[in-house]
PDB file of N, CA and C in Angstrom:
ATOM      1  N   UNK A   1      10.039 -14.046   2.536  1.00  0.00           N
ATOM      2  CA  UNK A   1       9.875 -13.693   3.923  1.00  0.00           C
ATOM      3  C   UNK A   1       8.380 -13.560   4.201  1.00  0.00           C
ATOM      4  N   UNK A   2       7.886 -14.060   5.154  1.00  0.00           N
ATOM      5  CA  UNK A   2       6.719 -14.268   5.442  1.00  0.00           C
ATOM      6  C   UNK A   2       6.466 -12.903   6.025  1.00  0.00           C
ATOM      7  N   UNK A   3       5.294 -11.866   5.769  1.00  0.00           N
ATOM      8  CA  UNK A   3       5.220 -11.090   6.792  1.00  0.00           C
ATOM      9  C   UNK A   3       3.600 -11.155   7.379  1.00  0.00           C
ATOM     10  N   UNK A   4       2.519 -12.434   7.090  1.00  0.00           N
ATOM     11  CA  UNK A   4       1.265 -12.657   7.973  1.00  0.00           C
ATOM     12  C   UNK A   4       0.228 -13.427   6.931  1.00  0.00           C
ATOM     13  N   UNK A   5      -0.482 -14.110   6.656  1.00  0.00           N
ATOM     14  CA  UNK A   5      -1.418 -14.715   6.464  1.00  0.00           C
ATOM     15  C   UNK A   5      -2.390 -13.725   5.592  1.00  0.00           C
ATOM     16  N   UNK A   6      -2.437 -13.756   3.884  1.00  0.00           N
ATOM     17  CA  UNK A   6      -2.974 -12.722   3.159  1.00  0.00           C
ATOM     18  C   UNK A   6      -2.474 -11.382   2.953  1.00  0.00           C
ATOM     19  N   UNK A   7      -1.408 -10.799   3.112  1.00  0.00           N
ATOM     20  CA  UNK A   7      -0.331  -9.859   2.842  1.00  0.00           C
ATOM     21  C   UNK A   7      -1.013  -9.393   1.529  1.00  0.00           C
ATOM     22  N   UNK A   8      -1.541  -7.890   2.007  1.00  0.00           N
ATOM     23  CA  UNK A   8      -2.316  -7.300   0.788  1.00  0.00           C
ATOM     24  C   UNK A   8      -2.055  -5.832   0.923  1.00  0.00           C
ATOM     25  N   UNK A   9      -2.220  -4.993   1.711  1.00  0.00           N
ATOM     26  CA  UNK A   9      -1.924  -3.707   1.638  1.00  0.00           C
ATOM     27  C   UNK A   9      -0.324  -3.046   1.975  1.00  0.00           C
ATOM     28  N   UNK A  10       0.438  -2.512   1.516  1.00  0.00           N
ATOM     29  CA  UNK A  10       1.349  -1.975   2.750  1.00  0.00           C
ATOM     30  C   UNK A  10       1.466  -0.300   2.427  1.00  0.00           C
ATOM     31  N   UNK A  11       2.185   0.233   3.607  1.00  0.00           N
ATOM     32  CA  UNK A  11       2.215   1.914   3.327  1.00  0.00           C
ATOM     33  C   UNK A  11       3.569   1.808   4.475  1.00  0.00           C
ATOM     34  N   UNK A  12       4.510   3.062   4.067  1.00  0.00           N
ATOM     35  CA  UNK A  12       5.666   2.693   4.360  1.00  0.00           C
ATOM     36  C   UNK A  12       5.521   4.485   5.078  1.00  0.00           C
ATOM     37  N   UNK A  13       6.424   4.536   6.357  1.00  0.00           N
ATOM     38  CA  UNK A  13       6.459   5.867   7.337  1.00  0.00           C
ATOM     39  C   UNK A  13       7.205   6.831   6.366  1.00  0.00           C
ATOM     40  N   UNK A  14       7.219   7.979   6.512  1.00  0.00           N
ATOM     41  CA  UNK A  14       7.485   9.022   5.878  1.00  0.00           C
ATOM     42  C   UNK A  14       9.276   9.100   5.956  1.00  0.00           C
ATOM     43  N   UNK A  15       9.545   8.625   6.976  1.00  0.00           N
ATOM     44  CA  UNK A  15      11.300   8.326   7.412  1.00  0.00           C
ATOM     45  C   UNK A  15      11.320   6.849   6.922  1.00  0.00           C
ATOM     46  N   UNK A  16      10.993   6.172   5.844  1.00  0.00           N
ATOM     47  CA  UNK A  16      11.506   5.308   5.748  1.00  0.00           C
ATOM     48  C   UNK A  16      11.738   4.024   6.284  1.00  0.00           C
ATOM     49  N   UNK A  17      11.326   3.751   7.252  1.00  0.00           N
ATOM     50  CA  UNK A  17      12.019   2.846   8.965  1.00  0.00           C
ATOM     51  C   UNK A  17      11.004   1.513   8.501  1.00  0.00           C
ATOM     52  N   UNK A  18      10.206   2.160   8.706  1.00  0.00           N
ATOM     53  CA  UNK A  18       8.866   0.773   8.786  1.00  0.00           C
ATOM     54  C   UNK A  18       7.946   0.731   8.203  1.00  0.00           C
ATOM     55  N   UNK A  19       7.724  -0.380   7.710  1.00  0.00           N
ATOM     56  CA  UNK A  19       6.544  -0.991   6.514  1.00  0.00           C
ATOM     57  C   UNK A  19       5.310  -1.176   7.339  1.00  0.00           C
ATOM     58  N   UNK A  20       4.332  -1.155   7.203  1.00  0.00           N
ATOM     59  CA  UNK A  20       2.727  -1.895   7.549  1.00  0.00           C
ATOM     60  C   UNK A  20       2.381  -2.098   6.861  1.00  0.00           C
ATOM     61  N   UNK A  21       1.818  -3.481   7.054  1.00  0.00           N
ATOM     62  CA  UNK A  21       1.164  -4.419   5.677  1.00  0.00           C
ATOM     63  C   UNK A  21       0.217  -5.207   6.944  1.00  0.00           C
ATOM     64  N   UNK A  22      -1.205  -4.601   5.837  1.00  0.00           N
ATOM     65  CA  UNK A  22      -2.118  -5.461   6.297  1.00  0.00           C
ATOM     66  C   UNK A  22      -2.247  -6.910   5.782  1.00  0.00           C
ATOM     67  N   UNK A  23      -2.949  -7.901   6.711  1.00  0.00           N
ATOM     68  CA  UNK A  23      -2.993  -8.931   6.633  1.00  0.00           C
ATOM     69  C   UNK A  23      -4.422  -9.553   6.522  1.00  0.00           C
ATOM     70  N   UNK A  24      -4.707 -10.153   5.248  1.00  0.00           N
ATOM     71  CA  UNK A  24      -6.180 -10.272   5.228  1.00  0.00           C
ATOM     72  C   UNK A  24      -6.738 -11.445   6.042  1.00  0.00           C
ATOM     73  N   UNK A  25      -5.969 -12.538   5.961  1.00  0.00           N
ATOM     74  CA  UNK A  25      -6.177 -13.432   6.324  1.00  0.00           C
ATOM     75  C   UNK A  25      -5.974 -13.826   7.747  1.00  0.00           C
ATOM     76  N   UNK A  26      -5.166 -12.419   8.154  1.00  0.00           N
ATOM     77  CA  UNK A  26      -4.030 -13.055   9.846  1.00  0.00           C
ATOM     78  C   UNK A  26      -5.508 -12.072  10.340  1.00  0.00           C
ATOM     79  N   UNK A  27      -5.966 -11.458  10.164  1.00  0.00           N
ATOM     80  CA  UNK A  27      -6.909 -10.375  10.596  1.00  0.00           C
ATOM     81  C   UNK A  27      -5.721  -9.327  11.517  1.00  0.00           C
ATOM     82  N   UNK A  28      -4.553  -9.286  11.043  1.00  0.00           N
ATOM     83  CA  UNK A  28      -3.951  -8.117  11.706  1.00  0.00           C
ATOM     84  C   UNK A  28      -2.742  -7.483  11.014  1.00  0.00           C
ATOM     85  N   UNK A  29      -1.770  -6.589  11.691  1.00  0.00           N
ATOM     86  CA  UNK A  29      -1.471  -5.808  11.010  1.00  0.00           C
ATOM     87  C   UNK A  29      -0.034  -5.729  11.335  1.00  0.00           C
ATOM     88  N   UNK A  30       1.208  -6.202  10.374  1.00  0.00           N
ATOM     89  CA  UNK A  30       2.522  -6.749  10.652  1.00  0.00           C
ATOM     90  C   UNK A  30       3.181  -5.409  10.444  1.00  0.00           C
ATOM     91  N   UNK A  31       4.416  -5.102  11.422  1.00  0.00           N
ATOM     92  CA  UNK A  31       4.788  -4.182  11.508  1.00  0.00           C
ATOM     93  C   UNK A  31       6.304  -4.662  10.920  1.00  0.00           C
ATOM     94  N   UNK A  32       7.072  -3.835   9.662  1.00  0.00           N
ATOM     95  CA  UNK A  32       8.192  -4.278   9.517  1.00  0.00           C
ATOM     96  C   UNK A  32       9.233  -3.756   9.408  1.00  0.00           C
ATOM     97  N   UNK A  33      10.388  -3.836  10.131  1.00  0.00           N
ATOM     98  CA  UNK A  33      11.720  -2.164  10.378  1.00  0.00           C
ATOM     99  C   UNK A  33      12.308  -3.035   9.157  1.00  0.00           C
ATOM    100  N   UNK A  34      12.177  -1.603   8.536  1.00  0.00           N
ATOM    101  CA  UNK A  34      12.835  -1.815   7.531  1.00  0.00           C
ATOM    102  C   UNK A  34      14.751  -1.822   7.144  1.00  0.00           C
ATOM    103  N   UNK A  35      15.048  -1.201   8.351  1.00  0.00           N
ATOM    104  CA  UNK A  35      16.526  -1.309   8.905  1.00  0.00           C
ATOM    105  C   UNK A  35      16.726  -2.604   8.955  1.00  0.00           C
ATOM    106  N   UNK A  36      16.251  -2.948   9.695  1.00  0.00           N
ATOM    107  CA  UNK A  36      16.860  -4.577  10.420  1.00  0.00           C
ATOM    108  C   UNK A  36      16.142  -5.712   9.506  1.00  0.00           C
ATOM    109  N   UNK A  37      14.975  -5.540   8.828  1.00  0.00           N
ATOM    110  CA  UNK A  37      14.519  -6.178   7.654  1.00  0.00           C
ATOM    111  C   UNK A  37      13.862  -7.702   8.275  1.00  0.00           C
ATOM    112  N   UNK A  38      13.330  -7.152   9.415  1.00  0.00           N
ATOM    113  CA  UNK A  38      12.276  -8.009  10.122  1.00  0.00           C
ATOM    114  C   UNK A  38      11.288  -7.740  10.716  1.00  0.00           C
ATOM    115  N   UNK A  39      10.076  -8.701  11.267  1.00  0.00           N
ATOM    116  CA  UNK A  39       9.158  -8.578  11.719  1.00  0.00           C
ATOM    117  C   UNK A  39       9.025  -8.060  12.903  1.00  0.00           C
ATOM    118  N   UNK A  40       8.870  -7.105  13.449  1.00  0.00           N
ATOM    119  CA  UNK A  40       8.883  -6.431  14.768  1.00  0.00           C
ATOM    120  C   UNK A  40       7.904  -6.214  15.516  1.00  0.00           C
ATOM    121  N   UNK A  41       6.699  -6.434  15.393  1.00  0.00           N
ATOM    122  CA  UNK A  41       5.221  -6.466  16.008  1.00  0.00           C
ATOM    123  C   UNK A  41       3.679  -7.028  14.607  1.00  0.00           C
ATOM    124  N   UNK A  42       2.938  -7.527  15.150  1.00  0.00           N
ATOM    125  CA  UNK A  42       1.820  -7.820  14.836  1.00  0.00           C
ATOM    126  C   UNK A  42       0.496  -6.970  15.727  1.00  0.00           C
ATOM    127  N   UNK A  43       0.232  -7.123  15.323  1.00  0.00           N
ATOM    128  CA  UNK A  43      -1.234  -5.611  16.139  1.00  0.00           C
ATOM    129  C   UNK A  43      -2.772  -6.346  15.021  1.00  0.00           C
ATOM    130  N   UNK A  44      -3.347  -7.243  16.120  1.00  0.00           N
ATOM    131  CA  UNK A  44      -4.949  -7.152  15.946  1.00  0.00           C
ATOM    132  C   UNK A  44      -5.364  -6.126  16.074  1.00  0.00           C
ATOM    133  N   UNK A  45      -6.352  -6.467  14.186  1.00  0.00           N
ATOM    134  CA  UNK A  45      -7.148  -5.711  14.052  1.00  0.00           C
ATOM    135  C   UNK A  45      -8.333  -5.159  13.426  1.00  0.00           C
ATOM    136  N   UNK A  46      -8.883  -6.682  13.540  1.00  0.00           N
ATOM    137  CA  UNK A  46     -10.426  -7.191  12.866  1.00  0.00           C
ATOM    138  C   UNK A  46     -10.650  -7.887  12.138  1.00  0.00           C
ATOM    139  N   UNK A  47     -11.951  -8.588  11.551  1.00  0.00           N
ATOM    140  CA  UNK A  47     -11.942  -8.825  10.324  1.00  0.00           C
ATOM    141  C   UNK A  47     -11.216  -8.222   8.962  1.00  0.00           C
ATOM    142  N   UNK A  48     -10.571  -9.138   8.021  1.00  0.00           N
ATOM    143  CA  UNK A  48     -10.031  -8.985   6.781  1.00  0.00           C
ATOM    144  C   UNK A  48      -9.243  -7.212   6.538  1.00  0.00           C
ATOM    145  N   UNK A  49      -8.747  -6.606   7.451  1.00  0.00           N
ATOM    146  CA  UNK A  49      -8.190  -5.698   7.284  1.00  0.00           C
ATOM    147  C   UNK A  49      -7.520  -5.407   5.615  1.00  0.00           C
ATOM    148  N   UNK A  50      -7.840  -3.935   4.716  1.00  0.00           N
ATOM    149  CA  UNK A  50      -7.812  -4.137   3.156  1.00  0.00           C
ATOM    150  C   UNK A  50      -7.137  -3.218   3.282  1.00  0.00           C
ATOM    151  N   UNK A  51      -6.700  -2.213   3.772  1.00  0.00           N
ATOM    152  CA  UNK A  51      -5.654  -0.531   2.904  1.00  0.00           C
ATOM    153  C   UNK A  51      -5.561  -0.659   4.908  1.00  0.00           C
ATOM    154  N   UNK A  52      -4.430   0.360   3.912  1.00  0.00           N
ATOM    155  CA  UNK A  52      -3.645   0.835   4.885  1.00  0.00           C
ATOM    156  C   UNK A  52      -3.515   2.194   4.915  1.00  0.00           C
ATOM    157  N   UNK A  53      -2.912   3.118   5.004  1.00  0.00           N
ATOM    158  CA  UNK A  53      -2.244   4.059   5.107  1.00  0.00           C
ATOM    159  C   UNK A  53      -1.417   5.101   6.284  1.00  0.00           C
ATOM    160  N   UNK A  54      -0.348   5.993   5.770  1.00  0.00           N
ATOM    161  CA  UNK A  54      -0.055   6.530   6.913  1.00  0.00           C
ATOM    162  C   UNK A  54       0.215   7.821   7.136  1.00  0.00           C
ATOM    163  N   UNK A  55       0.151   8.738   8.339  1.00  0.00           N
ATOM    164  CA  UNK A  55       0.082  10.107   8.403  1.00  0.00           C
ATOM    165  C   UNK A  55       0.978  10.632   8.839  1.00  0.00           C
ATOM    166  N   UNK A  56       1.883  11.742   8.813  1.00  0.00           N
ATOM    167  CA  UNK A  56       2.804  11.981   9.645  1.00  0.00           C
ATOM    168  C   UNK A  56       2.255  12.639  10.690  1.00  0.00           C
ATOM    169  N   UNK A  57       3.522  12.331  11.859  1.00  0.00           N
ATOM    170  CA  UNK A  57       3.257  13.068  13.072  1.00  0.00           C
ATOM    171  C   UNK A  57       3.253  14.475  13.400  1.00  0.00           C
ATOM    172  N   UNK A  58       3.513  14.974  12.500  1.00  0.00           N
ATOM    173  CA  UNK A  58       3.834  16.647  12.619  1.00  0.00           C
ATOM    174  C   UNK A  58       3.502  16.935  11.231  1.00  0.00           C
ATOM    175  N   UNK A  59       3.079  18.129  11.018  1.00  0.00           N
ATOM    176  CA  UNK A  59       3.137  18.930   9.518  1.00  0.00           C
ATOM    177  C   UNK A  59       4.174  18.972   8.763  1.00  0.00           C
ATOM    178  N   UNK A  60       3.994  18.823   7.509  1.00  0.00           N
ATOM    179  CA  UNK A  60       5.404  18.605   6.490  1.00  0.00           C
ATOM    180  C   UNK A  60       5.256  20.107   5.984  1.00  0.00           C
ATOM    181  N   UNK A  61       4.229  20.755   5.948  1.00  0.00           N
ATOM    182  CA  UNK A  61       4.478  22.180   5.613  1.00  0.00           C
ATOM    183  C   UNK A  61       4.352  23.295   6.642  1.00  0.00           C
ATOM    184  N   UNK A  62       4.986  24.473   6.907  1.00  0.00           N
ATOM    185  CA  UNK A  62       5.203  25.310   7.775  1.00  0.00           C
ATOM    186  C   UNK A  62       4.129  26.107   8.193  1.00  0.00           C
ATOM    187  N   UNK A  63       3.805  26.520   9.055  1.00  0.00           N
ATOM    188  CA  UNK A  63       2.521  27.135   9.422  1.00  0.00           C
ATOM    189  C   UNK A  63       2.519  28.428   8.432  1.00  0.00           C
ATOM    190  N   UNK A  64       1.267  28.776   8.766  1.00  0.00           N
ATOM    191  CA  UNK A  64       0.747  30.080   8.209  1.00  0.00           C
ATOM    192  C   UNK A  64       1.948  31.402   8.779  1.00  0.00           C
ATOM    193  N   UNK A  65       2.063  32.536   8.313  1.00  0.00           N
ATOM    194  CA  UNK A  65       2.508  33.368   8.598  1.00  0.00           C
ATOM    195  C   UNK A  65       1.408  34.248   9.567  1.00  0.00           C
ATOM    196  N   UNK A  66       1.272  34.619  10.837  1.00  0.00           N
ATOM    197  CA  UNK A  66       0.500  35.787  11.077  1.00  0.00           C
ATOM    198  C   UNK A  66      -0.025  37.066  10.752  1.00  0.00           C
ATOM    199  N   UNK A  67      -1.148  37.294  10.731  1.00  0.00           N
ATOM    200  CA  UNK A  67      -1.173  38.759   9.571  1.00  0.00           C
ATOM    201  C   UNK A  67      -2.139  39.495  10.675  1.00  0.00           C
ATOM    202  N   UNK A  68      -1.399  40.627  10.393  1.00  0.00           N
ATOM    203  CA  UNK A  68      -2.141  41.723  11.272  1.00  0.00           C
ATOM    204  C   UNK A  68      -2.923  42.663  10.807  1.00  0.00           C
ATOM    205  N   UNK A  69      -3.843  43.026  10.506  1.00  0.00           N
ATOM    206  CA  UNK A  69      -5.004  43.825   9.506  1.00  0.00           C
ATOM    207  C   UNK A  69      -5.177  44.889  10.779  1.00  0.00           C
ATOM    208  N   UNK A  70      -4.726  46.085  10.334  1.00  0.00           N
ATOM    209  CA  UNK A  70      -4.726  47.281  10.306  1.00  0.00           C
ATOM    210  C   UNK A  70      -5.619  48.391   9.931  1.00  0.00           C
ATOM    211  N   UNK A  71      -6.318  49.118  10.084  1.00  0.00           N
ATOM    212  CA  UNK A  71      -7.472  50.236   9.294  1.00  0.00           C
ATOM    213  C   UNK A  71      -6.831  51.337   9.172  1.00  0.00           C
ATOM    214  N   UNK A  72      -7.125  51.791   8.044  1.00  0.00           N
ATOM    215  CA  UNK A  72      -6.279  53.255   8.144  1.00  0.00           C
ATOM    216  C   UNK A  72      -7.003  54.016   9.371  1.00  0.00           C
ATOM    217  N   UNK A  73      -6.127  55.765   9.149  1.00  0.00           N
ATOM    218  CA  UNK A  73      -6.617  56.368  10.197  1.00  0.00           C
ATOM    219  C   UNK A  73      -7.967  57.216   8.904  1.00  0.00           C
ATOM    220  N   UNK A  74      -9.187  57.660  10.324  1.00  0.00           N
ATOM    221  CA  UNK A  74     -10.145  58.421   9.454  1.00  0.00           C
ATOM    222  C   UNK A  74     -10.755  57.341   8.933  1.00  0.00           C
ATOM    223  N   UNK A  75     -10.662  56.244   8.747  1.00  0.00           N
ATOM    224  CA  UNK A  75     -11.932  55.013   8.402  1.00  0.00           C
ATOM    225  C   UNK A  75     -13.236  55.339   9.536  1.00  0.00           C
ATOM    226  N   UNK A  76     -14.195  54.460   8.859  1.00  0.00           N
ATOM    227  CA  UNK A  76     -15.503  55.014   9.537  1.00  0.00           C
ATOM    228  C   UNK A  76     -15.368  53.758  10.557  1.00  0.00           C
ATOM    229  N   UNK A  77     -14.890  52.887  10.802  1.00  0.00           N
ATOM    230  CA  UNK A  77     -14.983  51.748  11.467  1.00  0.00           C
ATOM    231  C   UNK A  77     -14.810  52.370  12.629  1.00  0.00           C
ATOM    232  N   UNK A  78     -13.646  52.848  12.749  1.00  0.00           N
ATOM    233  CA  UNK A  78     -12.682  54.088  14.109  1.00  0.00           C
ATOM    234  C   UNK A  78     -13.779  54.302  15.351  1.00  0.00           C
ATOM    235  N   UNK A  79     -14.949  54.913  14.388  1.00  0.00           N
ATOM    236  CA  UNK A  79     -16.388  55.233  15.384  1.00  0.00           C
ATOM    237  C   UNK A  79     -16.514  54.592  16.731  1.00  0.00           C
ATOM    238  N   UNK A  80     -16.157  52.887  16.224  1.00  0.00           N
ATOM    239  CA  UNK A  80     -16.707  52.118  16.960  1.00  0.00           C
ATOM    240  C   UNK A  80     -17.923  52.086  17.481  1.00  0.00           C
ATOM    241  N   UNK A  81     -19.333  52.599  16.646  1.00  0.00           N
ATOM    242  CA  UNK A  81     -20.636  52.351  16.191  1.00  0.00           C
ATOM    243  C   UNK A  81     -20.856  50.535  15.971  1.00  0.00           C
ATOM    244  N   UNK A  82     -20.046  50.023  15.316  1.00  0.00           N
ATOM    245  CA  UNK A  82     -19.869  48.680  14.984  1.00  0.00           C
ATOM    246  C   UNK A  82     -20.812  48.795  13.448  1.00  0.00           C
ATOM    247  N   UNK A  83     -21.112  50.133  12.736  1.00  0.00           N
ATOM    248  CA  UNK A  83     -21.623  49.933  11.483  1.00  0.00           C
ATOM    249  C   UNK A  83     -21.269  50.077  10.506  1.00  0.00           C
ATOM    250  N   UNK A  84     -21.321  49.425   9.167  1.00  0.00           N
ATOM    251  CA  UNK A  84     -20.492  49.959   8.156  1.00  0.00           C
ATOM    252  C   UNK A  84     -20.679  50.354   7.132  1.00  0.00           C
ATOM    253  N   UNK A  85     -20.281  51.585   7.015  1.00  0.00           N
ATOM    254  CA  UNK A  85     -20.791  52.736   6.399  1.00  0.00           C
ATOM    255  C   UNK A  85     -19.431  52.962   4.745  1.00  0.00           C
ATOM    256  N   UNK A  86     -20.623  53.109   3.617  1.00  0.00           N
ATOM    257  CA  UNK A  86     -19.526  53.037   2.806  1.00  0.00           C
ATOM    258  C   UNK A  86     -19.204  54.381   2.084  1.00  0.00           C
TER     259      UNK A  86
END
């Protein structure tokens, strides 16, 4: 299956779906669903295009937890001097 003229890099979406493979020779960049197991777009995109890669759209890991920092009571901060005294 042909997927462009110099077929050298590819990187595949995090779901699986679709291939990109750069094309060195087509100077662009073949898009391929991997469901249907065909060519579904070409996208110029310069001279000899070499790597590829791909990012997901959202974070794969969960945000930070919020943390709330607290001073005891009777700390010298309390003053609100803004100095800190040890």
């Amino acid at each position: 299956m042909e997927t462009g003229k110099g077929a050298h890099g590819v990187a595949i979406d995090e779901a699986d779906k679709y291939a990109y493979i750069t094309n060195l020779y087509g100077n662009d960049i073949t898009i391929f669903d991997l469901t249907l197991m065909k060519v579904i777009a070409r996208v110029a995109v310069g001279d000899t295009p070499n790597g590829i890669s791909v990012s997901p759209l959202s974070p794969t890991t969960p945000p930070s937890p919020s943390v709330k920092l607290e001073m005891p009571e009777g700390s010298d901060m309390e003053s609100g001097d803004g100095e800190m005294h040890p």
